[in-house]
Protein backbone atom coordinates (compact mmCIF):
# COMPACT_ATOMS: atom_id res chain seq x y z
CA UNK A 1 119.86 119.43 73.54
CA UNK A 2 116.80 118.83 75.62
CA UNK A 3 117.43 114.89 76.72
CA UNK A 4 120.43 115.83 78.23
CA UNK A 5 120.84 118.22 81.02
CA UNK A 6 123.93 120.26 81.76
CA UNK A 7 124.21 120.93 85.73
CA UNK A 8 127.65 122.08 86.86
CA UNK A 9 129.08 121.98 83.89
CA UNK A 10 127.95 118.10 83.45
CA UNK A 11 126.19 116.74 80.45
CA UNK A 12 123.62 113.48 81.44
CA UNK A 13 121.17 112.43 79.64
CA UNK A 14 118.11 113.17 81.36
CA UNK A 15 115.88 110.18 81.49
CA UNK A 16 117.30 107.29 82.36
CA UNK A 17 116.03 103.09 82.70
CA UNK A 18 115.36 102.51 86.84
CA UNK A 19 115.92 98.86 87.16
CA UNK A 20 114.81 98.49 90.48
CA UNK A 21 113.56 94.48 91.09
CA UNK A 22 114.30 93.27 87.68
CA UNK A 23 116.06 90.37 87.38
CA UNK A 24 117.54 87.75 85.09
CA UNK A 25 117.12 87.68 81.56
CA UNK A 26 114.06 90.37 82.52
CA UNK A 27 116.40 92.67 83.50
CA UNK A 28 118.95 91.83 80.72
CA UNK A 29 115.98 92.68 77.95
CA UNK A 30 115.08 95.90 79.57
CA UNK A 31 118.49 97.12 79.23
CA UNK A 32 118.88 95.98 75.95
CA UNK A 33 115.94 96.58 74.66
CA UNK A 34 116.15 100.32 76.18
CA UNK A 35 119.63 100.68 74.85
CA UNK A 36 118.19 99.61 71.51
CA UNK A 37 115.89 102.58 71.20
CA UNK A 38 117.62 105.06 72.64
CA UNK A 39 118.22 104.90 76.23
CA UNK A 40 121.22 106.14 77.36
CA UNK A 41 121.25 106.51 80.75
CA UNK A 42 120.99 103.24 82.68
CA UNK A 43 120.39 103.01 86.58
CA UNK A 44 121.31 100.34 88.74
CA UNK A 45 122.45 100.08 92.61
CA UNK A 46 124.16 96.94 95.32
CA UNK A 47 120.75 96.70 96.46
CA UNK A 48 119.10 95.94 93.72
CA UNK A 49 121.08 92.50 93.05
CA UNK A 50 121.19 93.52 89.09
CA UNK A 51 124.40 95.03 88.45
CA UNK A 52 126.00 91.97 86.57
CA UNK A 53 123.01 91.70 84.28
CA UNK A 54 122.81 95.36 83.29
CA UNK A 55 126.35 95.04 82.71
CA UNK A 56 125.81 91.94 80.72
CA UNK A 57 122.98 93.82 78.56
CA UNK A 58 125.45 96.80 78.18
CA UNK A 59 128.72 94.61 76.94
CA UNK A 60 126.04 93.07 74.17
CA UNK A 61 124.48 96.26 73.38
CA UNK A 62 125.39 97.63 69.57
CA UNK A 63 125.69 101.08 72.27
CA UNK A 64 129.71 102.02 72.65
CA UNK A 65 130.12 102.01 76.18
CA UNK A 66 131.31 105.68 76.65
CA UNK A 67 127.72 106.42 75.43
CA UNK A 68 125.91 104.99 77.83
CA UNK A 69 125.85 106.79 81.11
CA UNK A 70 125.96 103.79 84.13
CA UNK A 71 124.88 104.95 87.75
CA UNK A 72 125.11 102.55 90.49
CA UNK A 73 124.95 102.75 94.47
CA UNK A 74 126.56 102.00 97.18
CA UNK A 75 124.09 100.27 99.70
CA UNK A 76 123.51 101.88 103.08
CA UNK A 77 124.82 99.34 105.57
CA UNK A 78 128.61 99.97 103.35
CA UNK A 79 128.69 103.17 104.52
CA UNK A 80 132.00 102.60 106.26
CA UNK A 81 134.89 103.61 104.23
CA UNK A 82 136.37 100.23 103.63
CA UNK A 83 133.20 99.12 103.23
CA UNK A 84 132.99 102.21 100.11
CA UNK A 85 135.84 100.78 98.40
CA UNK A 86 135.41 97.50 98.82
CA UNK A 87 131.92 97.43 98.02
CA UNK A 88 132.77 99.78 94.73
CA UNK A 89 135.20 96.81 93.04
CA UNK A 90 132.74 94.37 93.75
CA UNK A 91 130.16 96.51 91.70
CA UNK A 92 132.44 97.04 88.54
CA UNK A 93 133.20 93.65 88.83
CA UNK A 94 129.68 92.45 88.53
CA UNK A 95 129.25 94.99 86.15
CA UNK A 96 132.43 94.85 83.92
CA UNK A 97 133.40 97.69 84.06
CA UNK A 98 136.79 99.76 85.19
CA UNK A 99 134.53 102.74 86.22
CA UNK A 100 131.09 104.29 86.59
CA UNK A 101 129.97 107.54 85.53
CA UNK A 102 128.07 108.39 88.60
CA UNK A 103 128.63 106.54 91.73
CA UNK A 104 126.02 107.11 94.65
CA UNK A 105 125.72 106.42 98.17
CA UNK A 106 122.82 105.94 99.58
CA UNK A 107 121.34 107.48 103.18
CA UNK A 108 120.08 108.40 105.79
CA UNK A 109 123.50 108.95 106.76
CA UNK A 110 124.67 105.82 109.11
CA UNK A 111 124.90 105.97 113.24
CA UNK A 112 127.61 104.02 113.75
CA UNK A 113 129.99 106.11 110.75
CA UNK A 114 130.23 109.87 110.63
CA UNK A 115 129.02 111.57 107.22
CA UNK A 116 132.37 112.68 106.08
CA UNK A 117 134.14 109.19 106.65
CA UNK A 118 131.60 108.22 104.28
CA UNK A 119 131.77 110.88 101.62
CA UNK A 120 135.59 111.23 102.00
CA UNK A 121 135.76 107.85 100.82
CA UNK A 122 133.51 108.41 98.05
CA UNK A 123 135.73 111.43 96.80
CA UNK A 124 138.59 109.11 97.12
CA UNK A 125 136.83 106.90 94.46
CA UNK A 126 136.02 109.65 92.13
CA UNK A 127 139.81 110.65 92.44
CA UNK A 128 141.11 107.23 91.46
CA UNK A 129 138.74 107.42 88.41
CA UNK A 130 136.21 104.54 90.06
CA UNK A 131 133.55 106.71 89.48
CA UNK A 132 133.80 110.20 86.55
CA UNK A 133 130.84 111.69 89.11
CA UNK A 134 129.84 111.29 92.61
CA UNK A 135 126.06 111.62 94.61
CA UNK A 136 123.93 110.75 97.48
CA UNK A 137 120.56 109.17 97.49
CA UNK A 138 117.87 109.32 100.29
CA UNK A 139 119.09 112.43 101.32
CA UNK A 140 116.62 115.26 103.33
CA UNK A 141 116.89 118.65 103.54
CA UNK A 142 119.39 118.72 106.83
CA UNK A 143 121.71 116.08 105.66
CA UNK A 144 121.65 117.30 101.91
CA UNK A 145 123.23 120.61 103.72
CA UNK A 146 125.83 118.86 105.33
CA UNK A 147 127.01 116.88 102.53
CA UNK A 148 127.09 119.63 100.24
CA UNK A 149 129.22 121.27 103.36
CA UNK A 150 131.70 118.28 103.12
CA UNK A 151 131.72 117.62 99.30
CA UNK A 152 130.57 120.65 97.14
CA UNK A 153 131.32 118.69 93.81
CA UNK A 154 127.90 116.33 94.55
CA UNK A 155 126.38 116.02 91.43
CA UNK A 156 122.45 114.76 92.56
CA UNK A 157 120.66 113.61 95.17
CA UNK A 158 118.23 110.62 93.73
CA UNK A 159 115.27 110.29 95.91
CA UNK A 160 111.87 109.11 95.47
CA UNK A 161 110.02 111.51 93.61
CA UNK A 162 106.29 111.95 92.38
CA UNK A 163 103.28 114.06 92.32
CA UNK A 164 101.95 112.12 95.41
CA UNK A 165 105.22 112.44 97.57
CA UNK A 166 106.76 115.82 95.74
CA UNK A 167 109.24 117.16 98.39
CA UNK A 168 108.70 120.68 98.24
CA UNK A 169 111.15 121.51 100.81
CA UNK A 170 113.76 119.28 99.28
CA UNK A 171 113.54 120.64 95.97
CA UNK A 172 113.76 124.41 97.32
CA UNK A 173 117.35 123.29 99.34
CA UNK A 174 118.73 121.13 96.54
CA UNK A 175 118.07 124.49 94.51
CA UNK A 176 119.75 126.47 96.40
CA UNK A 177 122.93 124.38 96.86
CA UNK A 178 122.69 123.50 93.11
CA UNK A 179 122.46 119.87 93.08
CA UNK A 180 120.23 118.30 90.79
CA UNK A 181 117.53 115.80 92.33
CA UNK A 182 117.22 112.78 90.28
CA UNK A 183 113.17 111.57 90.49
CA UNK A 184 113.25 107.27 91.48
CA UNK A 185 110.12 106.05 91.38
CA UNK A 186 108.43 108.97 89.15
CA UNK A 187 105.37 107.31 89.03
CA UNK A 188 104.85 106.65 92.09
CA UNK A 189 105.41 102.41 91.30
CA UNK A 190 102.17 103.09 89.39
CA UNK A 191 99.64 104.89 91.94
CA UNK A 192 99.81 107.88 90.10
CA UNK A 193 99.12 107.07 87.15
CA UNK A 194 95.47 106.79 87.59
CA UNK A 195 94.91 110.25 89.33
CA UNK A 196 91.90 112.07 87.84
CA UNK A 197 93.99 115.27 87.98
CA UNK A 198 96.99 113.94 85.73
CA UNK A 199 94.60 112.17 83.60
CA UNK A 200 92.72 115.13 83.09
CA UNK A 201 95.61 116.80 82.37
CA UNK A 202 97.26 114.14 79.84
CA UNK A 203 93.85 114.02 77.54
CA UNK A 204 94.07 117.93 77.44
CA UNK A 205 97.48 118.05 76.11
CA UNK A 206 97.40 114.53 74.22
CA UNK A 207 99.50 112.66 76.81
CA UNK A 208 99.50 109.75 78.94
CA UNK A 209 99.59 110.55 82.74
CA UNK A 210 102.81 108.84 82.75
CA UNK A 211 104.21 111.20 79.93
CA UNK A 212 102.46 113.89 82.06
CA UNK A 213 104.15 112.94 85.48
CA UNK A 214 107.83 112.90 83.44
CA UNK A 215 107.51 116.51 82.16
CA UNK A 216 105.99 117.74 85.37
CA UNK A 217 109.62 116.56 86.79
CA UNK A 218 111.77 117.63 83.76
CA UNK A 219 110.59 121.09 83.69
CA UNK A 220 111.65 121.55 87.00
CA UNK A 221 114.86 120.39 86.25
CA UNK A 222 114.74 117.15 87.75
CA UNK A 223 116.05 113.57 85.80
CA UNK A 224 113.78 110.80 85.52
CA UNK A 225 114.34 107.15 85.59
CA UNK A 226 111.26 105.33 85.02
CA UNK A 227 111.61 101.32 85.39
CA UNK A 228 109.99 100.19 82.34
CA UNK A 229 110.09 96.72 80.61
CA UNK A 230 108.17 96.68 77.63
CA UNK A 231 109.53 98.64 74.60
CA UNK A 232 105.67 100.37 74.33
CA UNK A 233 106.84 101.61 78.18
CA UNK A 234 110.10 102.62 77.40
CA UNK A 235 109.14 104.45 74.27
CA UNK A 236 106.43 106.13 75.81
CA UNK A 237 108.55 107.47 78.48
CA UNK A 238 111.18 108.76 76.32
CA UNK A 239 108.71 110.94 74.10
CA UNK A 240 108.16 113.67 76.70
CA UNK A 241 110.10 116.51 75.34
CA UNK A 242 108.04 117.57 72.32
CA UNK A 243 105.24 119.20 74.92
CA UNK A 244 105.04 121.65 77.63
CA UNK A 245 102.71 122.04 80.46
CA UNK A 246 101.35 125.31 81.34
CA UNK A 247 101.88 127.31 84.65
CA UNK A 248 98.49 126.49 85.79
CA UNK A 249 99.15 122.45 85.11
CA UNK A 250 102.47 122.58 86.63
CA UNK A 251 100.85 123.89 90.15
CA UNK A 252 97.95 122.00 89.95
CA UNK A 253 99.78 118.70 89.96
CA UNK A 254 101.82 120.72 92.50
CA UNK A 255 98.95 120.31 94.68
CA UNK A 256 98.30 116.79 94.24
CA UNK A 257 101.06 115.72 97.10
CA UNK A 258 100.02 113.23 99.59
CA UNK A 259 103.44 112.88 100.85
CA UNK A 260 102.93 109.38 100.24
CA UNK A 261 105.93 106.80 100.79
CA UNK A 262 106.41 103.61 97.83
CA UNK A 263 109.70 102.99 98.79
CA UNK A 264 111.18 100.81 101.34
CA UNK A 265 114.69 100.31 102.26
CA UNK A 266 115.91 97.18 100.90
CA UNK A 267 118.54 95.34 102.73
CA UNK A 268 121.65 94.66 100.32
CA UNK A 269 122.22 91.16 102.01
CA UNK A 270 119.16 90.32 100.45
CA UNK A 271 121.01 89.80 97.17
CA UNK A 272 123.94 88.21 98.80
């Protein structure tokens, strides 16, 4: 089936709703709305101060829950291991749920807390049946390595993502260890979009730049999760796997990187 991708023996669907500073009933028609037309992969995280209203847009959803694949995050100041489980019932609280299907913590890995305190915990929670998969976010090449080391069952690394930061050497090592990258921020919070390359590209194979940037990542294996809140959006960004780019237009967006940063840490007391 080619929206869902099978890595380690794991089926996901492989574009998902980001939901990264929506809010309120915003954030509860996004999810719904997404749901609605055939989302099934929704994305949500502590830090983003959302998880009770995706949960909320979930529970009203005509969607079963078992169909809908929930990610979430632990935020990077929880990374002690009380702090994991703690943090981890607070999240299916807010979201209603007894469990996640893919719980994440985020990096760099912590000063003050050793790496496999952190992930030990995390394994804990995917043993308990907290969380059916387990991941890292914001994880480089070196500390990718050493996870995988610790905890060989990680099932993705999501990381910002794009034609104008594309993380060659990341990809390569997440490759070779064989954990899937999952693309936040695909489009670059909208500064790709308007690239003459990718809009070249788009009119020659009847795409938007957006559709464009999405297959660039899928073909490489990568899963995408696009924030979107209009249904136009969200349509658009599913209807990316009835076209193929060529060699040639997968290395010449290739070449586009700037190594350009849109993401900034956010601070999970924010939300509190």
């Amino acid at each position: 089936m080619q929206h869902v991708l099978v890595a380690s023996g794991v089926e996901w669907p492989r574009v998902g709703l980001g939901t990264w500073n929506l809010h309120g009933r915003e954030c509860r028609d996004a999810v719904e709305h997404a749901l609605a037309i055939g989302y099934r992969h929704i994305d949500t995280a502590q830090a983003h101060g959302n998880e009770s209203e995706v949960g909320a847009a979930i529970a009203r959803s005509a969607v079963p829950r078992d169909q809908v694949w929930v990610t979430t995050k632990v935020a990077r100041e929880w990374a002690h291991p009380a702090h994991v489980q703690r943090t981890t019932e607070d999240s299916l609280r807010r979201l209603g749920m007894d469990h996640v299907d893919l719980l994440l913590v985020q990096g760099p890995p912590s000063e003050e807390v050793p790496l496999s305190e952190t992930l030990e915990a995390l394994r804990r929670l995917h043993e308990t049946g907290k969380a059916r998969f387990i991941g890292v976010a914001d994880l480089l090449s070196e500390s990718l390595r050493e996870a995988v080391g610790l905890v060989p069952e990680l099932l993705t690394n999501q990381i910002e993502l794009n034609p104008l930061n594309a993380h060659y050497g990341l990809r390569a090592t997440a490759q070779r260890l064989g954990v899937t990258l999952t693309a936040c921020s695909p489009l670059a919070r909208g500064q790709a979009l308007d690239v003459q390359r990718l809009v070249e590209i788009g009119r020659s194979v009847g795409r938007s730049s957006a559709q464009v940037i999405l297959r660039w990542l899928l073909q490489q294996g990568v899963v995408v999760i696009p924030k979107a809140t209009s249904t136009e959006h969200q349509r658009e960004n599913l209807e990316v796997f009835d076209f193929v780019l060529s060699e040639p237009q997968m290395e010449a967006i290739d070449e586009i990187d700037r190594a350009s940063q849109f993401i900034e840490p956010i601070a999970v007391s924010q939300w509190e």
